[in-house]
PDB file of N, CA and C in Angstrom:
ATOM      1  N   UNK A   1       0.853  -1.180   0.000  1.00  0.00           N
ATOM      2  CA  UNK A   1       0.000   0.000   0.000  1.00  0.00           C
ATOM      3  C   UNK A   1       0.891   1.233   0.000  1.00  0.00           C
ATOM      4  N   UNK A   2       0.694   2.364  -0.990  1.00  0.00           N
ATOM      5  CA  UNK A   2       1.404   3.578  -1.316  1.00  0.00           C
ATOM      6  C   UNK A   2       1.144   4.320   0.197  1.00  0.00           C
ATOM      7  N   UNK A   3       1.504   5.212   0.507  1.00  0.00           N
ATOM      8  CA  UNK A   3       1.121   5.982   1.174  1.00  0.00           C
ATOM      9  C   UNK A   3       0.076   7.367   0.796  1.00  0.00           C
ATOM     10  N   UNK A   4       0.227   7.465  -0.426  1.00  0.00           N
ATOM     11  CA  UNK A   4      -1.261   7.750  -0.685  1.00  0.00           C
ATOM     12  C   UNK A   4      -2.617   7.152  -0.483  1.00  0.00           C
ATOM     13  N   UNK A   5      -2.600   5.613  -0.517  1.00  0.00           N
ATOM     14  CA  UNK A   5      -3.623   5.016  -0.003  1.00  0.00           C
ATOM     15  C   UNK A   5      -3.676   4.331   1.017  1.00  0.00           C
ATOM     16  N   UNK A   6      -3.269   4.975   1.719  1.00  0.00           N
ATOM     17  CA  UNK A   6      -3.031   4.514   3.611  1.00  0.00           C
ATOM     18  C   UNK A   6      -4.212   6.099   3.662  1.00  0.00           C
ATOM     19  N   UNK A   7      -5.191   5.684   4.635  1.00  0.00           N
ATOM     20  CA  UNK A   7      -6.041   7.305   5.125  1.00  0.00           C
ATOM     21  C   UNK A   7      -5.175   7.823   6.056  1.00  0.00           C
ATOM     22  N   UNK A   8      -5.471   9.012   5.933  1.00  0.00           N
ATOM     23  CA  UNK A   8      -4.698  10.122   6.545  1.00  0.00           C
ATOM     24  C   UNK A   8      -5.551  11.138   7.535  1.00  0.00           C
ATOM     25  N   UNK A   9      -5.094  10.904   8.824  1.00  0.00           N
ATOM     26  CA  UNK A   9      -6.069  12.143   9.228  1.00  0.00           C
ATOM     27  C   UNK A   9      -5.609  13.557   9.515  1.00  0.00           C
ATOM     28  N   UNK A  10      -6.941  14.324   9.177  1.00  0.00           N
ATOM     29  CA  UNK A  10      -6.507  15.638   8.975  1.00  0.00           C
ATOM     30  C   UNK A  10      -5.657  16.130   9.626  1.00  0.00           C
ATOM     31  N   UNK A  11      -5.371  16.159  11.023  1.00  0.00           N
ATOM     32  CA  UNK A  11      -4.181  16.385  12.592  1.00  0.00           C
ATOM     33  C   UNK A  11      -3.064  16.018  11.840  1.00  0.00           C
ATOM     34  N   UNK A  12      -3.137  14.724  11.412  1.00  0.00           N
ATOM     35  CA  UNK A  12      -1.680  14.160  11.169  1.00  0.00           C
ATOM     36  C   UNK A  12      -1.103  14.624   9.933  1.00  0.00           C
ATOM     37  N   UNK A  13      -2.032  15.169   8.847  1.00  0.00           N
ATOM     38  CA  UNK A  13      -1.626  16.164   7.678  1.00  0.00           C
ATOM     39  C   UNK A  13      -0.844  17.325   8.208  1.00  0.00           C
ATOM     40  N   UNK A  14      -2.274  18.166   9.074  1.00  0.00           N
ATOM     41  CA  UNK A  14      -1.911  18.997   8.981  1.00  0.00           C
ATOM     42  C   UNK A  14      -0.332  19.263  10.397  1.00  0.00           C
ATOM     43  N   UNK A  15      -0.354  18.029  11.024  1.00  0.00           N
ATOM     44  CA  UNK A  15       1.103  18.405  11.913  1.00  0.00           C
ATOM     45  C   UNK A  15       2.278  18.215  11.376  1.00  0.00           C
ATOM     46  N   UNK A  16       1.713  17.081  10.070  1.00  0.00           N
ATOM     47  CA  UNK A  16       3.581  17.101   9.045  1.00  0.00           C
ATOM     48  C   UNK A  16       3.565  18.530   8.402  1.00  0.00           C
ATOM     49  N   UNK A  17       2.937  18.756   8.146  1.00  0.00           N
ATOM     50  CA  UNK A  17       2.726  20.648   7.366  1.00  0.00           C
ATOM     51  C   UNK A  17       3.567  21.589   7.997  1.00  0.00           C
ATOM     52  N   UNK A  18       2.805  21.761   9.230  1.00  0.00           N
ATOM     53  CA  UNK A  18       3.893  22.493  10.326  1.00  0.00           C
ATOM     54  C   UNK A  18       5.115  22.048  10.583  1.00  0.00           C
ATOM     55  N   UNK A  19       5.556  21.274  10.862  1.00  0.00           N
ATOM     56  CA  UNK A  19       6.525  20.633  11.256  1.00  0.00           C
ATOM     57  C   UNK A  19       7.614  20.943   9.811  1.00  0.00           C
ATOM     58  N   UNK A  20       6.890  20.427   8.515  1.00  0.00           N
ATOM     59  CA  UNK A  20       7.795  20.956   7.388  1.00  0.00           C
ATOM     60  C   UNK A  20       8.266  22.606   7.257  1.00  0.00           C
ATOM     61  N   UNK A  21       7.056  23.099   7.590  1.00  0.00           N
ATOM     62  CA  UNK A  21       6.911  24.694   7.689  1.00  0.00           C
ATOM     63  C   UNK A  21       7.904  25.418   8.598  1.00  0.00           C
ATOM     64  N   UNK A  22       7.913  25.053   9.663  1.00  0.00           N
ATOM     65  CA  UNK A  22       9.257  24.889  10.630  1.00  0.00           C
ATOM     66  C   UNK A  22      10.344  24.776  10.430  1.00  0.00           C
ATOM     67  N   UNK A  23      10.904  23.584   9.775  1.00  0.00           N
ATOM     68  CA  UNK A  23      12.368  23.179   9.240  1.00  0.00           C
ATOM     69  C   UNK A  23      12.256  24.585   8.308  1.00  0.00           C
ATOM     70  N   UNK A  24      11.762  24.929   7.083  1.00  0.00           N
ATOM     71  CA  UNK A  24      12.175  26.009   5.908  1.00  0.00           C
ATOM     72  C   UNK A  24      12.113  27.303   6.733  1.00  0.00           C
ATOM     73  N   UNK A  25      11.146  27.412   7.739  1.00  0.00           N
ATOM     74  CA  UNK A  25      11.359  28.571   8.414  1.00  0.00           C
ATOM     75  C   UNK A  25      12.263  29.084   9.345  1.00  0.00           C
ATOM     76  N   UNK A  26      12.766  28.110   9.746  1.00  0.00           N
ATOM     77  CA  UNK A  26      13.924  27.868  10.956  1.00  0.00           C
ATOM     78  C   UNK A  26      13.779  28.318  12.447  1.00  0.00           C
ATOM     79  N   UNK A  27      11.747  27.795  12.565  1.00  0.00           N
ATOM     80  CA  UNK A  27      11.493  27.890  14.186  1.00  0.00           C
ATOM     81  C   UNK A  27      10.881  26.680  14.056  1.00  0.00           C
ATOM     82  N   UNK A  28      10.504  26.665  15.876  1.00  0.00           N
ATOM     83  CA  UNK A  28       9.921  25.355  16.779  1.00  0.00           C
ATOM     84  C   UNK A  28       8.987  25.324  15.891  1.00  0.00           C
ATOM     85  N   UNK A  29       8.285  23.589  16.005  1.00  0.00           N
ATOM     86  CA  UNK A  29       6.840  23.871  15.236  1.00  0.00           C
ATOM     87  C   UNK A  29       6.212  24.376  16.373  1.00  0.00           C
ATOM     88  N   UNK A  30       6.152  24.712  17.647  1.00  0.00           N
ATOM     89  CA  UNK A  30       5.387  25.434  18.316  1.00  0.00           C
ATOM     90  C   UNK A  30       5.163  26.552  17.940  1.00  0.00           C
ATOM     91  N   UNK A  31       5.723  27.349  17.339  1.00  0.00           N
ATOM     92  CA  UNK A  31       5.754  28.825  17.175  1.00  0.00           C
ATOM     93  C   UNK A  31       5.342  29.101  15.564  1.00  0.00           C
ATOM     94  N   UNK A  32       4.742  27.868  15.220  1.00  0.00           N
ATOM     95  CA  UNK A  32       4.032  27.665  13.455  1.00  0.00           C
ATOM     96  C   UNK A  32       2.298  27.505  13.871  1.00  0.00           C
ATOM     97  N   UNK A  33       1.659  28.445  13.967  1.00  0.00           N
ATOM     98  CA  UNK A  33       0.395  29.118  14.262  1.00  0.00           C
ATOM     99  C   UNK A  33      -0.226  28.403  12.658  1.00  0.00           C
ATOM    100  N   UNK A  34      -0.678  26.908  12.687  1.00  0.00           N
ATOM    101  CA  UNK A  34      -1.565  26.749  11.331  1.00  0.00           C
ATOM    102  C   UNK A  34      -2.398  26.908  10.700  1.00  0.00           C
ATOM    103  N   UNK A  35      -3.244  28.168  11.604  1.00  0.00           N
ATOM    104  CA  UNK A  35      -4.465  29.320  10.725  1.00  0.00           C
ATOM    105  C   UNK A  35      -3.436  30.665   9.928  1.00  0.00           C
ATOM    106  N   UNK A  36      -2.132  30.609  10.260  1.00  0.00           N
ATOM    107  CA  UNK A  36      -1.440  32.108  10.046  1.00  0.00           C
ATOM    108  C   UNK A  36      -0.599  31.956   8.328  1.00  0.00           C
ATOM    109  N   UNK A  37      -1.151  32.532   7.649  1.00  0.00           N
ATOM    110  CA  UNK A  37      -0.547  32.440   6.240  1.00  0.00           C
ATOM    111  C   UNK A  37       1.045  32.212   6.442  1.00  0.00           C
ATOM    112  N   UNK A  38       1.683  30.843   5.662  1.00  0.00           N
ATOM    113  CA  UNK A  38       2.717  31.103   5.699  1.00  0.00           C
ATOM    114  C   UNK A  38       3.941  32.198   5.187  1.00  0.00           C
ATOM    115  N   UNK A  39       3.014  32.913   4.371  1.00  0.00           N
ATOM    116  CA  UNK A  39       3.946  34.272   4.020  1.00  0.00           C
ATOM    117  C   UNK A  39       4.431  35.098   5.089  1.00  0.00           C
ATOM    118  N   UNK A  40       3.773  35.379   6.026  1.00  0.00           N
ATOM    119  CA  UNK A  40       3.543  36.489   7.319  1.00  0.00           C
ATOM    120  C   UNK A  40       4.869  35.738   8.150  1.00  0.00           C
ATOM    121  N   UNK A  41       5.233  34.511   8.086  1.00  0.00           N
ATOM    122  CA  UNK A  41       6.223  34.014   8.939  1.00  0.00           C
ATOM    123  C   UNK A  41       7.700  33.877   7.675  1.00  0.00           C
ATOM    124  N   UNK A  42       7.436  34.642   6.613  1.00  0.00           N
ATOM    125  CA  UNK A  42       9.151  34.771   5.695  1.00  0.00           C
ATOM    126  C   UNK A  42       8.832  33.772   4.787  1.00  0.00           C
ATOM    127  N   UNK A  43       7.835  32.799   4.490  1.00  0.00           N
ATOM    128  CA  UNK A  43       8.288  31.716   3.233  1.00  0.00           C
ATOM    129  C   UNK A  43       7.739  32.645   1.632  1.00  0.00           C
ATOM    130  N   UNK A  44       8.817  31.975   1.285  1.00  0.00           N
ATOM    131  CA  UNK A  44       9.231  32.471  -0.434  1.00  0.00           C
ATOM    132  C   UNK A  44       9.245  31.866  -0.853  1.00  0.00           C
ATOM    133  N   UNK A  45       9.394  32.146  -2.586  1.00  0.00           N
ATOM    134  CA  UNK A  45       9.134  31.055  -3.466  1.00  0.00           C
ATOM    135  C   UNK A  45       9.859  30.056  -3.854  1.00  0.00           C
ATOM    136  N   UNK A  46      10.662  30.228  -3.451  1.00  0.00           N
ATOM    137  CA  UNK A  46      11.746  28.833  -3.506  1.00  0.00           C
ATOM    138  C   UNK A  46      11.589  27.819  -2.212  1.00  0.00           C
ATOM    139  N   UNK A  47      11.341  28.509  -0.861  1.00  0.00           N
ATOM    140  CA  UNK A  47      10.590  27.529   0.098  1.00  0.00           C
ATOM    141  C   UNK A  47       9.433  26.997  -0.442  1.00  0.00           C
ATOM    142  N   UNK A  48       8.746  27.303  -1.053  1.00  0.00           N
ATOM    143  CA  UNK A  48       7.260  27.275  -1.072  1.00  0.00           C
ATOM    144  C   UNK A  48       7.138  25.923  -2.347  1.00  0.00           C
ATOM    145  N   UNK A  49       8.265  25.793  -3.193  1.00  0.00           N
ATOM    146  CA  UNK A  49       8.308  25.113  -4.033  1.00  0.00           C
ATOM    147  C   UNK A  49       8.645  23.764  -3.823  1.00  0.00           C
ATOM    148  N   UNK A  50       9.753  23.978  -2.839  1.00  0.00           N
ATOM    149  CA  UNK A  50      10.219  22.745  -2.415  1.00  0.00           C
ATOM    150  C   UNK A  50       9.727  22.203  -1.217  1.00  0.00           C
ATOM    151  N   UNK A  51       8.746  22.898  -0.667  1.00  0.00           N
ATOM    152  CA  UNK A  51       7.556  22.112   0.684  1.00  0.00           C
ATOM    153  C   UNK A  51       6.597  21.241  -0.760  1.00  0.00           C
ATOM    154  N   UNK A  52       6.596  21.819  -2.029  1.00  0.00           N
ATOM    155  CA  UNK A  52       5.509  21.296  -2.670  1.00  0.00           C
ATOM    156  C   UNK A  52       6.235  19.644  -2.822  1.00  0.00           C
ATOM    157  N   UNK A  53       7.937  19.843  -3.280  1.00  0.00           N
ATOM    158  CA  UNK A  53       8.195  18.846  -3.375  1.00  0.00           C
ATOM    159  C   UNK A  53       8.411  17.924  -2.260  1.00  0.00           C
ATOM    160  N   UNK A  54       8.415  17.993  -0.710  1.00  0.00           N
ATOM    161  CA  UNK A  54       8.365  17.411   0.049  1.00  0.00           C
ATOM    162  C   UNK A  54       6.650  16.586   0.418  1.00  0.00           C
ATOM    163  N   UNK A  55       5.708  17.264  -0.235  1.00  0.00           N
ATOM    164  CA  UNK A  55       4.502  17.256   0.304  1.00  0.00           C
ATOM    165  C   UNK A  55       4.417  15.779  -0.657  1.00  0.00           C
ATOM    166  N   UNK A  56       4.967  16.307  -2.154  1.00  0.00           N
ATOM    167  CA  UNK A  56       4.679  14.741  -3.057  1.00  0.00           C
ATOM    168  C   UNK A  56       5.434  13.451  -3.102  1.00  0.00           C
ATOM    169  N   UNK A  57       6.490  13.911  -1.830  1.00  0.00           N
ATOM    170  CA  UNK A  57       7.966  12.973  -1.651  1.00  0.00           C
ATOM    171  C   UNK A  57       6.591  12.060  -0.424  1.00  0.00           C
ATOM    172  N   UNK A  58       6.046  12.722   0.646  1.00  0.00           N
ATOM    173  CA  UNK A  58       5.670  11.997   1.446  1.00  0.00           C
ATOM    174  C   UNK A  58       4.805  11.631   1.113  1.00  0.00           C
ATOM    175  N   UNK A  59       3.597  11.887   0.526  1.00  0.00           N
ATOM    176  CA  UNK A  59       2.426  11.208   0.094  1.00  0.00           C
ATOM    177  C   UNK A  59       2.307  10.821  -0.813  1.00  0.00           C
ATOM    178  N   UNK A  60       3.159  10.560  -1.988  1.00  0.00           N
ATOM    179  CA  UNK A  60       3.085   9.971  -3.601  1.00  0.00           C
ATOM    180  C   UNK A  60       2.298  10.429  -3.987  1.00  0.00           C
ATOM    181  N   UNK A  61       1.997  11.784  -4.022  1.00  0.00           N
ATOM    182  CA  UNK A  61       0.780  12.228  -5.094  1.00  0.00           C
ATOM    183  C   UNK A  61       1.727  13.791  -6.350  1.00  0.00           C
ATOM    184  N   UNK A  62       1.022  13.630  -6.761  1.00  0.00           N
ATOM    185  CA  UNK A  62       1.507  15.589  -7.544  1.00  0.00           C
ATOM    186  C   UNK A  62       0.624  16.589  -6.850  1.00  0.00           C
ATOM    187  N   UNK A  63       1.031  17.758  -6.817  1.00  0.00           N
ATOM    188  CA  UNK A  63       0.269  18.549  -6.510  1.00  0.00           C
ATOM    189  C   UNK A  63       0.996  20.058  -7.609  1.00  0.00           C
ATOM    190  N   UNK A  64       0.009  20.790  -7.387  1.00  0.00           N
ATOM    191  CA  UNK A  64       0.157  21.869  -8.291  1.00  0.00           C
ATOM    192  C   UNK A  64       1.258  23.154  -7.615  1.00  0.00           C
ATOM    193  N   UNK A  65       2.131  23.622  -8.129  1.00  0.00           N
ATOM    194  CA  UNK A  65       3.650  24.257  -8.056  1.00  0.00           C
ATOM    195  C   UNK A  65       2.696  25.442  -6.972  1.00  0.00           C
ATOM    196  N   UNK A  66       1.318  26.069  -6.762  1.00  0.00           N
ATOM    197  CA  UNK A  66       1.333  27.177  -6.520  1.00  0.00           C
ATOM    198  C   UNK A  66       0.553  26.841  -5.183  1.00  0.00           C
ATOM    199  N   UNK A  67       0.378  25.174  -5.169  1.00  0.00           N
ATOM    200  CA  UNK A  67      -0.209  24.949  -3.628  1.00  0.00           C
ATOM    201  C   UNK A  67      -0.520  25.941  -2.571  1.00  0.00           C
ATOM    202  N   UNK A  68       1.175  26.659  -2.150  1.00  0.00           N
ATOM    203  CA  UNK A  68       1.158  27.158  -1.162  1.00  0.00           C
ATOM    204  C   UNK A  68       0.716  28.398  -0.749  1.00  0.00           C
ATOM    205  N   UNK A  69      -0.007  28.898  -2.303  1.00  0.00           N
ATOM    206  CA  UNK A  69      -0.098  30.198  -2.674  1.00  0.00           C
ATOM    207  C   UNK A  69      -1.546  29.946  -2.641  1.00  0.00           C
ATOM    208  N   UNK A  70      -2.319  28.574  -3.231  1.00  0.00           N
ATOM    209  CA  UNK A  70      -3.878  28.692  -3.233  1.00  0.00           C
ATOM    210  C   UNK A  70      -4.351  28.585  -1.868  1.00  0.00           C
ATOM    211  N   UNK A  71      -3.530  27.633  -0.944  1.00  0.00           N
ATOM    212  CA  UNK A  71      -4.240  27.459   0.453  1.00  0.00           C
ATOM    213  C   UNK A  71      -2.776  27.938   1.010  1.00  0.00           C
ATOM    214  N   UNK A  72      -2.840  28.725   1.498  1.00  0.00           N
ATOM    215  CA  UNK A  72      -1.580  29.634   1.687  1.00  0.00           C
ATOM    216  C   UNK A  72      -1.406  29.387   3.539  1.00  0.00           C
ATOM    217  N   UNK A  73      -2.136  28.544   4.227  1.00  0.00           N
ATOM    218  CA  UNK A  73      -2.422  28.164   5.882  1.00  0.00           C
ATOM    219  C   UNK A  73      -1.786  26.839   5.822  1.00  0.00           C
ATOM    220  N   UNK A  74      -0.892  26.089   7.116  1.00  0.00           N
ATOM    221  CA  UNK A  74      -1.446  24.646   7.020  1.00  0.00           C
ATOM    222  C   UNK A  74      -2.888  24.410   7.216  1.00  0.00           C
ATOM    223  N   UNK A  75      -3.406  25.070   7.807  1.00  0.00           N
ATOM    224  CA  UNK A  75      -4.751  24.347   7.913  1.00  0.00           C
ATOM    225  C   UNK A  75      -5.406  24.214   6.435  1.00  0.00           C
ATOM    226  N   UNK A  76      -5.614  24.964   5.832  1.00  0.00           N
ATOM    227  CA  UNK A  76      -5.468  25.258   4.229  1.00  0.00           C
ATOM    228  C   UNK A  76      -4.974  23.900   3.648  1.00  0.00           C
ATOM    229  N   UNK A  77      -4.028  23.759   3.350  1.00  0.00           N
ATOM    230  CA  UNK A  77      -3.405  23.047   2.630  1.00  0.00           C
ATOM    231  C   UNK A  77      -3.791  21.671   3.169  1.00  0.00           C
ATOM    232  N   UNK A  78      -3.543  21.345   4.435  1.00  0.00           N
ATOM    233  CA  UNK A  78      -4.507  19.860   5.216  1.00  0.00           C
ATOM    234  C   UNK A  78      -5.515  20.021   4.786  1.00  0.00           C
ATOM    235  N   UNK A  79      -6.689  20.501   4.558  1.00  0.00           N
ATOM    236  CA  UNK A  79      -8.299  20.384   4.398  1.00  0.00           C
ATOM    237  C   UNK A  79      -7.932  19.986   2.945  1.00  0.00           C
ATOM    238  N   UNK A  80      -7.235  20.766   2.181  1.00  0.00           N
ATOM    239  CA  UNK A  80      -7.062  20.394   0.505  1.00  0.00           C
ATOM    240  C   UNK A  80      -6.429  18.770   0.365  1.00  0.00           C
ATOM    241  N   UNK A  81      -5.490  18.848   1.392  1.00  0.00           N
ATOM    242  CA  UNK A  81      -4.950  17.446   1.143  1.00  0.00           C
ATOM    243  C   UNK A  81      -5.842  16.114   1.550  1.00  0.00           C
ATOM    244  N   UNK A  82      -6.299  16.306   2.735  1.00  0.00           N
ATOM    245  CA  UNK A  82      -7.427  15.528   3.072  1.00  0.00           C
ATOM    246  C   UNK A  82      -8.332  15.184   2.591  1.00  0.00           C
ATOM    247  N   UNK A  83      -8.923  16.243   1.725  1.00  0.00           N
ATOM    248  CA  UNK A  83      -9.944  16.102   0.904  1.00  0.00           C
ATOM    249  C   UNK A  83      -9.767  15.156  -0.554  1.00  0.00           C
ATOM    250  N   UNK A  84      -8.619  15.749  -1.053  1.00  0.00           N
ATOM    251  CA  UNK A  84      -7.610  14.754  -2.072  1.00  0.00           C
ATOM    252  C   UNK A  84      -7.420  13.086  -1.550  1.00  0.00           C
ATOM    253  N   UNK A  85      -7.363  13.101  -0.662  1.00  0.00           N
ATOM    254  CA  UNK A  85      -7.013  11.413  -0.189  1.00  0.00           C
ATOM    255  C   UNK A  85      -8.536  10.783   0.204  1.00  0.00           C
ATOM    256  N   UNK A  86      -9.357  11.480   0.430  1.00  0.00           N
ATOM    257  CA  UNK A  86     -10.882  10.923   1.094  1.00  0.00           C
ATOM    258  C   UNK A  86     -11.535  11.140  -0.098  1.00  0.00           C
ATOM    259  N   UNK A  87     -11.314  11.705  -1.484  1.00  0.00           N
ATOM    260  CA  UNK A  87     -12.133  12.048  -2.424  1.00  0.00           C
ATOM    261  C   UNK A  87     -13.543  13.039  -1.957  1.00  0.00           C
ATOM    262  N   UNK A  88     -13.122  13.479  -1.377  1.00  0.00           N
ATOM    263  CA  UNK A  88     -14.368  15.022  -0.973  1.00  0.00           C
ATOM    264  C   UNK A  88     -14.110  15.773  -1.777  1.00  0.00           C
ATOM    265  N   UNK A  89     -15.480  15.954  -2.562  1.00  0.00           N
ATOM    266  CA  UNK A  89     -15.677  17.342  -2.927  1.00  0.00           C
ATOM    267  C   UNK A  89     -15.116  19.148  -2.161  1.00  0.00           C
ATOM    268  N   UNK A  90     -14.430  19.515  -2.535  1.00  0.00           N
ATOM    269  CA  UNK A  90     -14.098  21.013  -1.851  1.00  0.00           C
ATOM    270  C   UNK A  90     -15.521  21.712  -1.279  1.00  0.00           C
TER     271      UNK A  90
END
């Protein structure tokens, strides 16, 4: 079984998010607020590109280069990803 088709719950999306968000940002994930746009905490487009490529390294899926820009929150980006793995409609 891929790890795309292992279910995923939303917490556990959205705490690898932060936690990635953290490493490129270079604080605690405590101090990664996942309602707070990641722009407001310094990520750029070269971070932002290569969280995309970490996001498809861990879950075997593609996702689109501007991810971080359409759901620009982890919480954002977990609800999108979640929804992608459970097949929910947005």
């Amino acid at each position: 079984m891929t790890l795309a088709a292992r279910p995923h719950a939303l917490e556990e999306i959205r705490d690898w998010l932060v936690g990635r968000a953290a490493f490129y940002l270079e604080r605690p994930a405590a101090a990664i607020d996942p309602s707070v746009p990641l722009v407001e905490y310094g990520l750029d487009s070269v971070y932002a590109l290569a969280f995309c490529g970490d996001i498809e390294d861990e879950y075997d899926i593609v996702v689109e280069q501007t991810l971080a820009w359409d759901h620009p929150t982890c919480d954002a980006m977990a609800a999108h990803l979640h929804r992608i793995f459970t097949g929910e409609q947005p």
